[in-house]
N, C-alpha and C. Protein backbone atom coordinates (compact mmCIF):
# COMPACT_ATOMS: atom_id res chain seq x y z
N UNK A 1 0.84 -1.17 0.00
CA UNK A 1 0.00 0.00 0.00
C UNK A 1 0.89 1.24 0.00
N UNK A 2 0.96 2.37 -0.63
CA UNK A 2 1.41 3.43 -1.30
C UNK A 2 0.64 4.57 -0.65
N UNK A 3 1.35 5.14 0.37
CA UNK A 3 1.06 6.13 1.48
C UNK A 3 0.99 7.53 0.99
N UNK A 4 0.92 8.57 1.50
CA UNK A 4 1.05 10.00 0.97
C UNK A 4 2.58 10.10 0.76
N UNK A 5 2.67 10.01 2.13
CA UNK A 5 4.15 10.39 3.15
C UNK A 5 5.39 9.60 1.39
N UNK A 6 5.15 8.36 1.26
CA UNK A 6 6.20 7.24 0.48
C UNK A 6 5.90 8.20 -0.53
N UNK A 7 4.63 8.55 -1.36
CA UNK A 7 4.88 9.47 -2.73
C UNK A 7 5.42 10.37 -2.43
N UNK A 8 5.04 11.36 -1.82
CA UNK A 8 5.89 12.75 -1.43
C UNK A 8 7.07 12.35 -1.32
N UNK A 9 7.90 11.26 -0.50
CA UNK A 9 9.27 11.43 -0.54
C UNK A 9 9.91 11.06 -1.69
N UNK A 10 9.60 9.94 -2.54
CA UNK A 10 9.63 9.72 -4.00
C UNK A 10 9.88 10.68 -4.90
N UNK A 11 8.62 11.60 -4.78
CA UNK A 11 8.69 12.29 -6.28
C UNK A 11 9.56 13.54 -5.57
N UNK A 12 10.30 13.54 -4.15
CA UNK A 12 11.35 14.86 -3.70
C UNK A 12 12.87 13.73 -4.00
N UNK A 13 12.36 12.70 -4.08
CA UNK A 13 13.60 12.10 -4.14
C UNK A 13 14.33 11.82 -5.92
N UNK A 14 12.90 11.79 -6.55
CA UNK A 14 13.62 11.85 -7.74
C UNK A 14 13.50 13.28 -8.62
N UNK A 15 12.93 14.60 -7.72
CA UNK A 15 13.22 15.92 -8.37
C UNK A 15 14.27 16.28 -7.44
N UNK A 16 15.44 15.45 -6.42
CA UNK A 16 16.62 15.98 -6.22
C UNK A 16 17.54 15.20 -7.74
N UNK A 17 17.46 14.24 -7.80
CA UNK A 17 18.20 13.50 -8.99
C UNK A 17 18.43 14.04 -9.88
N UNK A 18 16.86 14.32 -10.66
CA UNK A 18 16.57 14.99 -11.82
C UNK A 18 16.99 16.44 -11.51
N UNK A 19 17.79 17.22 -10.09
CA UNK A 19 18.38 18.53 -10.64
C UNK A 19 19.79 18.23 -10.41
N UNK A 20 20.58 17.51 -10.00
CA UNK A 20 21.25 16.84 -9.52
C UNK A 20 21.60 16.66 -11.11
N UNK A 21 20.88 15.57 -11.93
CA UNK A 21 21.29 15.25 -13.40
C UNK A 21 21.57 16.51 -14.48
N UNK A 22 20.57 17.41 -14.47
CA UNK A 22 20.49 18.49 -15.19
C UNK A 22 21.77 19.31 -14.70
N UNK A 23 22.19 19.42 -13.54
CA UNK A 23 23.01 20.33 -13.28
C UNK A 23 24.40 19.75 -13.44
N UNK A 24 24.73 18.28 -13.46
CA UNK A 24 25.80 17.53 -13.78
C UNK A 24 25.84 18.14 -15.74
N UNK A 25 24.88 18.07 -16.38
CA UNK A 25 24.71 18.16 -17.74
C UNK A 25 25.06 19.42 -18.16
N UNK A 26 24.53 20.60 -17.61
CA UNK A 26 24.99 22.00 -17.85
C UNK A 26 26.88 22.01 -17.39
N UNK A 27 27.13 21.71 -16.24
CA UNK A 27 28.64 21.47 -16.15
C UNK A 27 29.58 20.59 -17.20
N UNK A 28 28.86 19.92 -17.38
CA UNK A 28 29.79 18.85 -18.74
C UNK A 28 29.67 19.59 -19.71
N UNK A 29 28.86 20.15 -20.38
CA UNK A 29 28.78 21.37 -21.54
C UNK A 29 29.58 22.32 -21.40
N UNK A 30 29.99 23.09 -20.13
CA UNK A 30 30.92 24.02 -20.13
C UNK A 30 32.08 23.65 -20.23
N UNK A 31 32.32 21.88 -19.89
CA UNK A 31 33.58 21.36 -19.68
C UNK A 31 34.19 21.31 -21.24
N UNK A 32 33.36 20.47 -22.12
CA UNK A 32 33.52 20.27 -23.24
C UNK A 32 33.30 21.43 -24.62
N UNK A 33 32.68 22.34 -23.88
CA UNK A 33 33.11 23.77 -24.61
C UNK A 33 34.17 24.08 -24.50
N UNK A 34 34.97 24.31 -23.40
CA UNK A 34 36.20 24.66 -23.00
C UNK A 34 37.37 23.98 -23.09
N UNK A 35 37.23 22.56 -23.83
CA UNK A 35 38.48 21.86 -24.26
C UNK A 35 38.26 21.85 -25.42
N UNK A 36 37.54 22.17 -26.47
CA UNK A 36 37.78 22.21 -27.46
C UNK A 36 38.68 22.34 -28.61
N UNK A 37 39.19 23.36 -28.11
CA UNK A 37 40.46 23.89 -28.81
C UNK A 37 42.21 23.22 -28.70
N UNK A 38 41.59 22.33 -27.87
CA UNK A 38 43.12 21.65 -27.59
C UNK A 38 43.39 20.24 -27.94
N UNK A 39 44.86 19.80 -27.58
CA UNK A 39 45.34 19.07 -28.28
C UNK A 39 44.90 17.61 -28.62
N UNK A 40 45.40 16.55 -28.88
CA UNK A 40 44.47 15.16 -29.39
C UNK A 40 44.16 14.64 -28.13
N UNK A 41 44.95 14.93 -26.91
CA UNK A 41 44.65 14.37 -25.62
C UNK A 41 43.21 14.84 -25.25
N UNK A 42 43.02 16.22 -25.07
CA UNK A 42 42.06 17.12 -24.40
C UNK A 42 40.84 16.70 -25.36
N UNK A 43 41.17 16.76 -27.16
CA UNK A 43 39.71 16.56 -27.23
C UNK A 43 39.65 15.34 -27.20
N UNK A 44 40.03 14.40 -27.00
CA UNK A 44 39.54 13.03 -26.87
C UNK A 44 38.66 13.08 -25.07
N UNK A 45 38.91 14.11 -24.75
CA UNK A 45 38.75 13.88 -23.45
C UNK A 45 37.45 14.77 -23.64
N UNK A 46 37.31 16.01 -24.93
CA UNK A 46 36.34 16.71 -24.99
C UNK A 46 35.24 15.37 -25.61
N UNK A 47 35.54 15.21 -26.74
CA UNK A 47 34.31 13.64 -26.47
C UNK A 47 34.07 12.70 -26.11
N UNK A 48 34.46 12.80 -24.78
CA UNK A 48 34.30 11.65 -23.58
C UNK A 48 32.99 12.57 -22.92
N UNK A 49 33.52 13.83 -22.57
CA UNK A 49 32.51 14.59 -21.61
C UNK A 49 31.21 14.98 -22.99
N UNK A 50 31.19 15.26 -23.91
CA UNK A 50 30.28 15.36 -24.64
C UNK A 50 29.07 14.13 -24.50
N UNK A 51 29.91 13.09 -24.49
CA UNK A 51 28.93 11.78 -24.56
C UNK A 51 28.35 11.55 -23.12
N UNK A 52 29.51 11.99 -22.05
CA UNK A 52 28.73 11.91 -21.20
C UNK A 52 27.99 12.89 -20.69
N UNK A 53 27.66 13.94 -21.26
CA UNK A 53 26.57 14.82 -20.81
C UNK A 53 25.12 14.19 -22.06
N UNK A 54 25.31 13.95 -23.58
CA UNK A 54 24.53 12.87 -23.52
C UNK A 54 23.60 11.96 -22.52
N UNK A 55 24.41 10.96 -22.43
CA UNK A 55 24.02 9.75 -21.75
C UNK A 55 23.62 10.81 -20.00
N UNK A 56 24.03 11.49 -19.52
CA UNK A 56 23.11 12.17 -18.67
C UNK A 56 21.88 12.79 -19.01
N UNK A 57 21.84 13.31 -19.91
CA UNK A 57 20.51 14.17 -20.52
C UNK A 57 19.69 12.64 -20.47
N UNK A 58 20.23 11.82 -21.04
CA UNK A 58 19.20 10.19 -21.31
C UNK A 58 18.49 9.86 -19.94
N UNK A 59 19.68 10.09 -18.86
CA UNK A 59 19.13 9.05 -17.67
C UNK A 59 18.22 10.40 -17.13
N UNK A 60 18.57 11.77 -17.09
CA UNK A 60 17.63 12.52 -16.22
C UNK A 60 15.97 12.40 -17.26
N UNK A 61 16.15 12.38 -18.44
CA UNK A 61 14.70 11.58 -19.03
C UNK A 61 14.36 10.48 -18.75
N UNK A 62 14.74 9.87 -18.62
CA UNK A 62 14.10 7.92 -17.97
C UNK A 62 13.89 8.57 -16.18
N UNK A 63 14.80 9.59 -15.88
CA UNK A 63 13.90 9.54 -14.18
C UNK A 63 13.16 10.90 -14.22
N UNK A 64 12.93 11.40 -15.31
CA UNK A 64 11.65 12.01 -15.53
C UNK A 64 10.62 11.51 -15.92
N UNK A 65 10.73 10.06 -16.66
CA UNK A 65 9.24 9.50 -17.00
C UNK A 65 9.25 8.60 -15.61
N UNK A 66 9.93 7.98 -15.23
CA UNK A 66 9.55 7.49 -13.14
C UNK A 66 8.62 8.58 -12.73
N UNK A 67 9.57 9.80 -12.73
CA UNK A 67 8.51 10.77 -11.64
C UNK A 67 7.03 10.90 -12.24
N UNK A 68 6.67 10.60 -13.62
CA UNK A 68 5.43 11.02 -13.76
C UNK A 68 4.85 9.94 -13.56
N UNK A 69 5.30 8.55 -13.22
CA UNK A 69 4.61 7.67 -12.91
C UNK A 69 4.21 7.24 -11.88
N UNK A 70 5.13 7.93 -11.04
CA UNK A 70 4.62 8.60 -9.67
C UNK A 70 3.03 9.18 -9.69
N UNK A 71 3.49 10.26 -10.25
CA UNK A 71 1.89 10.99 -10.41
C UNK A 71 0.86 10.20 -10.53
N UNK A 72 0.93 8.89 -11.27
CA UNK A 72 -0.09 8.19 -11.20
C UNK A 72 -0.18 7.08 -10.14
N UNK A 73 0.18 7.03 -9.21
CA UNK A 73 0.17 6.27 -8.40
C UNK A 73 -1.02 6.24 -7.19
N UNK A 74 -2.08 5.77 -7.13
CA UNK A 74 -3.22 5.68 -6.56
C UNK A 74 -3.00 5.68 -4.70
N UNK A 75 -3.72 6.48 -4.18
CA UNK A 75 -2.82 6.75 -2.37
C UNK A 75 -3.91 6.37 -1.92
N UNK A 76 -5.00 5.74 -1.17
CA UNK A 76 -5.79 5.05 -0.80
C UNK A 76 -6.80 5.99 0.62
């Protein structure tokens, strides 16, 4: 059985993640803006952080469709 109290902490637990993810994603963008210009080491390292702000943008969408499934979750 699926309480108030268990959703409320849920959907605070996955809108800390989901800013938590977004804000990891805006930092990897500045990272990989800012190595751009350099040598075969740095940008190999610039599309490492590219992909992984990617693959972050991915996971903070998969725990944005959780949280809305939250929303549907029936509290008795």
């Amino acid at each position: 059985m699926v309480t108030a109290w268990a959703k409320s902490a849920a959907r605070r637990h996955l809108r800390e993640a989901i800013d938590a993810l977004d804000d990891a994603r805006v930092r990897l963008i500045g990272l990989a803006e800012d190595t751009e210009w350099h040598s075969d080491g740095v940008r190999a390292m610039h599309e490492k952080l590219s992909d992984l702000q990617r693959r972050t943008a991915a996971v903070a969408g998969s725990v944005r469709f959780r949280q809305s499934e939250i929303e549907g979750v029936p509290i008795p």
